[in-house]
N, C-alpha and C. Protein backbone atom coordinates (compact mmCIF):
# COMPACT_ATOMS: atom_id res chain seq x y z
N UNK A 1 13.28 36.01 -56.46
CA UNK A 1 14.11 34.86 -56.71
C UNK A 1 14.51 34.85 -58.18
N UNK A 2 15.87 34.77 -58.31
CA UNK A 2 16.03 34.67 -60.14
C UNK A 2 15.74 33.28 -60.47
N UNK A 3 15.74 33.55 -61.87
CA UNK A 3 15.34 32.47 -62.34
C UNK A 3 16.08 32.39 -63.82
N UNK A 4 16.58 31.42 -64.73
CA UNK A 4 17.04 31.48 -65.74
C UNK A 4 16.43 30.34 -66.72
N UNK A 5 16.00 31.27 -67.84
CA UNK A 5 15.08 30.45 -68.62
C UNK A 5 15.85 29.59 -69.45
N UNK A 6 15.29 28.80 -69.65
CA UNK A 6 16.23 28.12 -71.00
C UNK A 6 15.44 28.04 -72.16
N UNK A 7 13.99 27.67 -72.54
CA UNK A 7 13.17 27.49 -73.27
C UNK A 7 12.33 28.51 -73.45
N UNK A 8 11.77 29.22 -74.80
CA UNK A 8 10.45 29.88 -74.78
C UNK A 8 9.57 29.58 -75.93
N UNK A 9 8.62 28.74 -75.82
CA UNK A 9 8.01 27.96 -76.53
C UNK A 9 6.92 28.51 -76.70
N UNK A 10 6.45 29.64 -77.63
CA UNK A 10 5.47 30.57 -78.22
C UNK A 10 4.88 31.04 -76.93
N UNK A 11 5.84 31.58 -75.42
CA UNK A 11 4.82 31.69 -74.22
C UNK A 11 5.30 31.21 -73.10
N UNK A 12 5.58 29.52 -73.31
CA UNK A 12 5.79 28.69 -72.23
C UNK A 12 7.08 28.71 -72.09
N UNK A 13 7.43 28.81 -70.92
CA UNK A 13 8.86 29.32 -70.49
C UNK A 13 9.28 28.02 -69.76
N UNK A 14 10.60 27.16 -69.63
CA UNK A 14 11.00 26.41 -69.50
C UNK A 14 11.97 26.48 -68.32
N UNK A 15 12.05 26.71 -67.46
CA UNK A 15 13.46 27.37 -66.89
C UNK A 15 13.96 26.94 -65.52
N UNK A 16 15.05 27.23 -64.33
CA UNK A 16 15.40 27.02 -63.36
C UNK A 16 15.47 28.13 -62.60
N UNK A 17 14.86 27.29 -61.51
CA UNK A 17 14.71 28.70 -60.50
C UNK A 17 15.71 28.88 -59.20
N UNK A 18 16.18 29.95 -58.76
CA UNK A 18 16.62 30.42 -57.47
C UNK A 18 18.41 29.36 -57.47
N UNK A 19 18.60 28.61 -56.41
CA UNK A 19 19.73 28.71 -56.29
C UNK A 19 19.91 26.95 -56.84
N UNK A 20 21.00 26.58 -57.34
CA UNK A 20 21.25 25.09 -57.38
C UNK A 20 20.95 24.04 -56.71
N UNK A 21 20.07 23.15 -57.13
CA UNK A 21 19.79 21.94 -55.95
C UNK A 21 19.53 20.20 -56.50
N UNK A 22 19.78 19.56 -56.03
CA UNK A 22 19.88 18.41 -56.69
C UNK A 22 18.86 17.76 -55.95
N UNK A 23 18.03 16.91 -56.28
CA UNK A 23 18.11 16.67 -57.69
C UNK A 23 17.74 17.84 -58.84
N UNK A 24 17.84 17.96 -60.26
CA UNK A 24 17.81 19.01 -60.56
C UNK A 24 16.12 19.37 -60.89
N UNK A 25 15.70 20.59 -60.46
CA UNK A 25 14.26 20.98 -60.68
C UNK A 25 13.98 21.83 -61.85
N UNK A 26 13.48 21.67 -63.11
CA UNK A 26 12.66 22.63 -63.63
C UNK A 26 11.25 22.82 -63.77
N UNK A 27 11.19 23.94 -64.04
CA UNK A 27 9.97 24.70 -64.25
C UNK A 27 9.73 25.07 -65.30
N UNK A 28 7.90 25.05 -65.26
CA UNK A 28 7.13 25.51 -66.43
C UNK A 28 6.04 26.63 -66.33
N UNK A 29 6.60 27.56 -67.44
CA UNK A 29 5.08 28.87 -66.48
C UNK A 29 4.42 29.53 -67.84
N UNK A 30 3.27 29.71 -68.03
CA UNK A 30 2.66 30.08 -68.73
C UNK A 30 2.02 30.99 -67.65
N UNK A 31 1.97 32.71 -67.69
CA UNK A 31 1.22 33.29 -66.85
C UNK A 31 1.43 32.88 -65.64
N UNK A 32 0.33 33.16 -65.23
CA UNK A 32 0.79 32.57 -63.38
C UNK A 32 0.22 30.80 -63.10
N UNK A 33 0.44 30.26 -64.09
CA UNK A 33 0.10 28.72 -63.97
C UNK A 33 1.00 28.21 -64.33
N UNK A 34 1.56 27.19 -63.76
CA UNK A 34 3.22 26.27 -64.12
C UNK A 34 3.08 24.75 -63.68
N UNK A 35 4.15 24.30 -63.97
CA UNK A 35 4.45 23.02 -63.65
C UNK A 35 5.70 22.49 -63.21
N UNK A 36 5.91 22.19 -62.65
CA UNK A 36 7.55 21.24 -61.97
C UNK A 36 7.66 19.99 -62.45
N UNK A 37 9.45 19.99 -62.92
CA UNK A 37 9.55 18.38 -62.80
C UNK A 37 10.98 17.84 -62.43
N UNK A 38 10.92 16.75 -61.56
CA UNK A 38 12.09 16.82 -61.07
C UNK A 38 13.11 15.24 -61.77
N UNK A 39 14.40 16.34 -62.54
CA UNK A 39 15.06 15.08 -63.38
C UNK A 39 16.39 14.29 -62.16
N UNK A 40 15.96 13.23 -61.90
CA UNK A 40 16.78 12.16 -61.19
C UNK A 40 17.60 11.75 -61.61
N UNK A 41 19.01 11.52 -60.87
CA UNK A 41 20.18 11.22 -61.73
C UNK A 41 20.86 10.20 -60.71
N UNK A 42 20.98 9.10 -61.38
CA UNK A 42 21.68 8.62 -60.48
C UNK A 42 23.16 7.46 -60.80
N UNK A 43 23.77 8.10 -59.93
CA UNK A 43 25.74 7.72 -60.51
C UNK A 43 25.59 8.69 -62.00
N UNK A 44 25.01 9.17 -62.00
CA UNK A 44 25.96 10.35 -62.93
C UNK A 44 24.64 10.17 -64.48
N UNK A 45 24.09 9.08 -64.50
CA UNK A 45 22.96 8.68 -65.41
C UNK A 45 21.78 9.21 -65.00
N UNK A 46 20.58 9.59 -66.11
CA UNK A 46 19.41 9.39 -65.85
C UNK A 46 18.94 8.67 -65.16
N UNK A 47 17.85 8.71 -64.67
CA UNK A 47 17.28 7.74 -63.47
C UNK A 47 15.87 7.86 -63.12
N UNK A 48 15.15 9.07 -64.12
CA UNK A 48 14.25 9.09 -64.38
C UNK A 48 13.62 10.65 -64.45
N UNK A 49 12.19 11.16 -64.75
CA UNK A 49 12.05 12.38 -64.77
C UNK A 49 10.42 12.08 -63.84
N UNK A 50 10.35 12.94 -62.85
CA UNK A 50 9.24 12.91 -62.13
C UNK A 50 8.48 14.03 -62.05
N UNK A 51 7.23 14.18 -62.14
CA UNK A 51 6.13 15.37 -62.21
C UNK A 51 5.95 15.85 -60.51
N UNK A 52 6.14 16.84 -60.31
CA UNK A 52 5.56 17.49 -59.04
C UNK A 52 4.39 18.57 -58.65
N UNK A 53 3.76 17.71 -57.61
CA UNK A 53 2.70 18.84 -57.58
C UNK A 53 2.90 20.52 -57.49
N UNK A 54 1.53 20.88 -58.12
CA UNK A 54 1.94 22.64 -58.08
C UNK A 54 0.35 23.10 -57.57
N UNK A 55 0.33 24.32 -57.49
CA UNK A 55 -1.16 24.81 -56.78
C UNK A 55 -1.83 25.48 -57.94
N UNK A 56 -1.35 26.01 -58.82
CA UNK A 56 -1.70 26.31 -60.35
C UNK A 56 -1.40 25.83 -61.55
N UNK A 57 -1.88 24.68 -61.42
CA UNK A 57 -1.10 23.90 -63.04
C UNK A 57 -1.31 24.47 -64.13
N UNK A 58 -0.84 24.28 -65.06
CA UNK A 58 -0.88 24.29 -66.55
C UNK A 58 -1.81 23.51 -66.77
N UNK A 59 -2.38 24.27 -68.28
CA UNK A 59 -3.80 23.62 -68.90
C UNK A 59 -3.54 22.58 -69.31
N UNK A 60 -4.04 21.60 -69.64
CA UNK A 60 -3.67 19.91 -69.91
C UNK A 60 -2.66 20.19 -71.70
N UNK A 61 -3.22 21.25 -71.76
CA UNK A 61 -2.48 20.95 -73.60
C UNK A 61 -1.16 21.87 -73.12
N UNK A 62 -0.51 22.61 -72.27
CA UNK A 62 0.73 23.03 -71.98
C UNK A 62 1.73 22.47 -71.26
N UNK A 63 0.72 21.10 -70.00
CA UNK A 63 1.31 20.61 -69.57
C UNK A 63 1.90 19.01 -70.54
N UNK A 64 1.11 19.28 -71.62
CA UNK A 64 1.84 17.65 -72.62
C UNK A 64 2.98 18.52 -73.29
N UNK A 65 3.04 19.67 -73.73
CA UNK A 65 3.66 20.90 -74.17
C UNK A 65 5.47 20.60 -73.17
N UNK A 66 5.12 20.96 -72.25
CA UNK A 66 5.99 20.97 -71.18
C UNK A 66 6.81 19.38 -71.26
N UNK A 67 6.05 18.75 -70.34
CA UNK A 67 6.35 17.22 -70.48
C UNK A 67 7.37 16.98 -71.88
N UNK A 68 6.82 17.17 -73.18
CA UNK A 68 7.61 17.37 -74.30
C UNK A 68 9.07 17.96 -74.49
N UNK A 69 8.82 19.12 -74.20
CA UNK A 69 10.49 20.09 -74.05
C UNK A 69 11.02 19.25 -73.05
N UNK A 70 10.79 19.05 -71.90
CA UNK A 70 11.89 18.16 -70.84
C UNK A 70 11.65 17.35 -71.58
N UNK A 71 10.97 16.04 -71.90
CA UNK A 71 11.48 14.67 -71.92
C UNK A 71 12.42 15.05 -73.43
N UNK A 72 12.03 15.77 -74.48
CA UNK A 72 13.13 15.61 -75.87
C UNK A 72 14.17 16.62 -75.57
N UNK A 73 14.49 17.27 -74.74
CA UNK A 73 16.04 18.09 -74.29
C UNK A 73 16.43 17.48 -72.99
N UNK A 74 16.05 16.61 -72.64
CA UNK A 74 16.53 16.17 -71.01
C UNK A 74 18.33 16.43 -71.24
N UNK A 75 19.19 15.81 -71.72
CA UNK A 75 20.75 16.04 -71.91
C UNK A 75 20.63 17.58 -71.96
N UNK A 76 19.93 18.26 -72.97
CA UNK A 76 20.59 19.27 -72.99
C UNK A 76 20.04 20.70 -71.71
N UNK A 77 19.03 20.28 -70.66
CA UNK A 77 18.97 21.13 -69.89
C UNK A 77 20.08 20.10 -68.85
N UNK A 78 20.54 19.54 -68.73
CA UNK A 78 20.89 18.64 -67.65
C UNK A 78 22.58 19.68 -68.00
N UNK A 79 22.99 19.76 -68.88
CA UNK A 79 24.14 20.61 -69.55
C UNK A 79 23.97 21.57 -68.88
N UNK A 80 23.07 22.47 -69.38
CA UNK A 80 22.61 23.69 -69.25
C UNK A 80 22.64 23.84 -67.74
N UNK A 81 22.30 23.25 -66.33
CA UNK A 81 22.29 23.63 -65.25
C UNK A 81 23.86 22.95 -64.76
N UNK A 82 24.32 22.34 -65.31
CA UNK A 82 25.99 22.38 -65.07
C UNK A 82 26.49 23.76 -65.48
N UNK A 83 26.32 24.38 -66.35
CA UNK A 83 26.87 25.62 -67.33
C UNK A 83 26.57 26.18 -65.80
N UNK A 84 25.42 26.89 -65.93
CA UNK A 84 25.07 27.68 -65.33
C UNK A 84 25.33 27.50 -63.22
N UNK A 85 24.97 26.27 -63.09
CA UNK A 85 25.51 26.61 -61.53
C UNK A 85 26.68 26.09 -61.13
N UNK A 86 27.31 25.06 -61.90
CA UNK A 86 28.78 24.63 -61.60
C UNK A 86 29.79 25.65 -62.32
N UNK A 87 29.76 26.21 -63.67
CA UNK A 87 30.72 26.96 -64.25
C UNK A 87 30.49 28.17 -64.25
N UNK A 88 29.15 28.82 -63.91
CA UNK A 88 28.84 30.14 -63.91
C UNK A 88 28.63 30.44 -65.13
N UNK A 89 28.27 30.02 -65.97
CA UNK A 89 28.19 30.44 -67.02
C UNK A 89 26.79 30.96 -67.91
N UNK A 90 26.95 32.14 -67.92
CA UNK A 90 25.18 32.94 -68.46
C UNK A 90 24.65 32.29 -69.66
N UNK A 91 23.17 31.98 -69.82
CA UNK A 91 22.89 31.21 -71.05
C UNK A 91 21.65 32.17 -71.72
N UNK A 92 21.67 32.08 -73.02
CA UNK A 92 20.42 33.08 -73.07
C UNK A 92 19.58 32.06 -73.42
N UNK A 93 18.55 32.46 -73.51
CA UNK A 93 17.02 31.47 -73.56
C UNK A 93 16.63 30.96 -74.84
N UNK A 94 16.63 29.78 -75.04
CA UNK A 94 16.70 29.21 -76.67
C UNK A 94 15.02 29.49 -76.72
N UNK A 95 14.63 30.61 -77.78
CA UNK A 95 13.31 31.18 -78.11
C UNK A 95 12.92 29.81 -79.50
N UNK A 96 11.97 29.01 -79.34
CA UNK A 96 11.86 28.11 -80.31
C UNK A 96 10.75 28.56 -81.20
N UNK A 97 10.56 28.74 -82.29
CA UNK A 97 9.67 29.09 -83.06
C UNK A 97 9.11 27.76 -84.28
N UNK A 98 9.42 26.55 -84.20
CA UNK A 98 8.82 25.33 -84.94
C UNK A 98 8.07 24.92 -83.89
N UNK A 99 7.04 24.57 -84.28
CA UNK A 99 5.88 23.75 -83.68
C UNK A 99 6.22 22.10 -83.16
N UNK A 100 6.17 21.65 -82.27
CA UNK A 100 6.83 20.60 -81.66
C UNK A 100 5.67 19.49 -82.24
N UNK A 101 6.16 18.38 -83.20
CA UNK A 101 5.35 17.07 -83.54
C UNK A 101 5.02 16.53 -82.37
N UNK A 102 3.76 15.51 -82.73
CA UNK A 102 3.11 15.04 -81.86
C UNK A 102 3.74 13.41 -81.57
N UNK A 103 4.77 13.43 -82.24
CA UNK A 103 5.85 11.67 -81.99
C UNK A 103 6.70 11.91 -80.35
């Protein structure tokens, strides 16, 4: 299944998987342990961001890690999966190298 990353956060990979689906789903994978979360939109607005179960989670300090990148880029992956499954458009993976504050 492809998958297209958007985030790589010293490891933790941020990304969307397989084919377009709404509501929109990303993913979080460190190794073979990840996390899902699914961003709700509704009339065209936010509407909220929801955690989904997984069978290998992320360690509690990757999953606040995670939680972090979605909740402070929510607009800009919400962009990013328009680019990519409405316009076709290839994105390369924003590799972040600053350490994310704890605000």
């Amino acid at each position: 299944m492809k998958s297209f990353v958007l985030y790589d956060y010293f490891g933790l990979e941020v990304y969307f998987q397989g084919e377009s689906t709404l509501p929109i789903t990303v993913y979080g994978k460190r190794g073979n342990l990840k996390a899902v979360k699914t961003i709700v939109l509704k009339d065209g607005l936010l509407a909220g961001i929801k955690d989904n179960k997984v069978d290998s989670p992320l360690d509690d300090s990757d999953q606040e890690l995670f939680n972090q990148l979605v909740e402070r880029n929510v607009t800009e992956i919400i962009k990013s999966w328009i680019d990519i499954y409405v316009y076709g458009i290839k994105k390369q993976p924003e590799l972040i190298k600053q350490r994310l504050s704890s605000n």
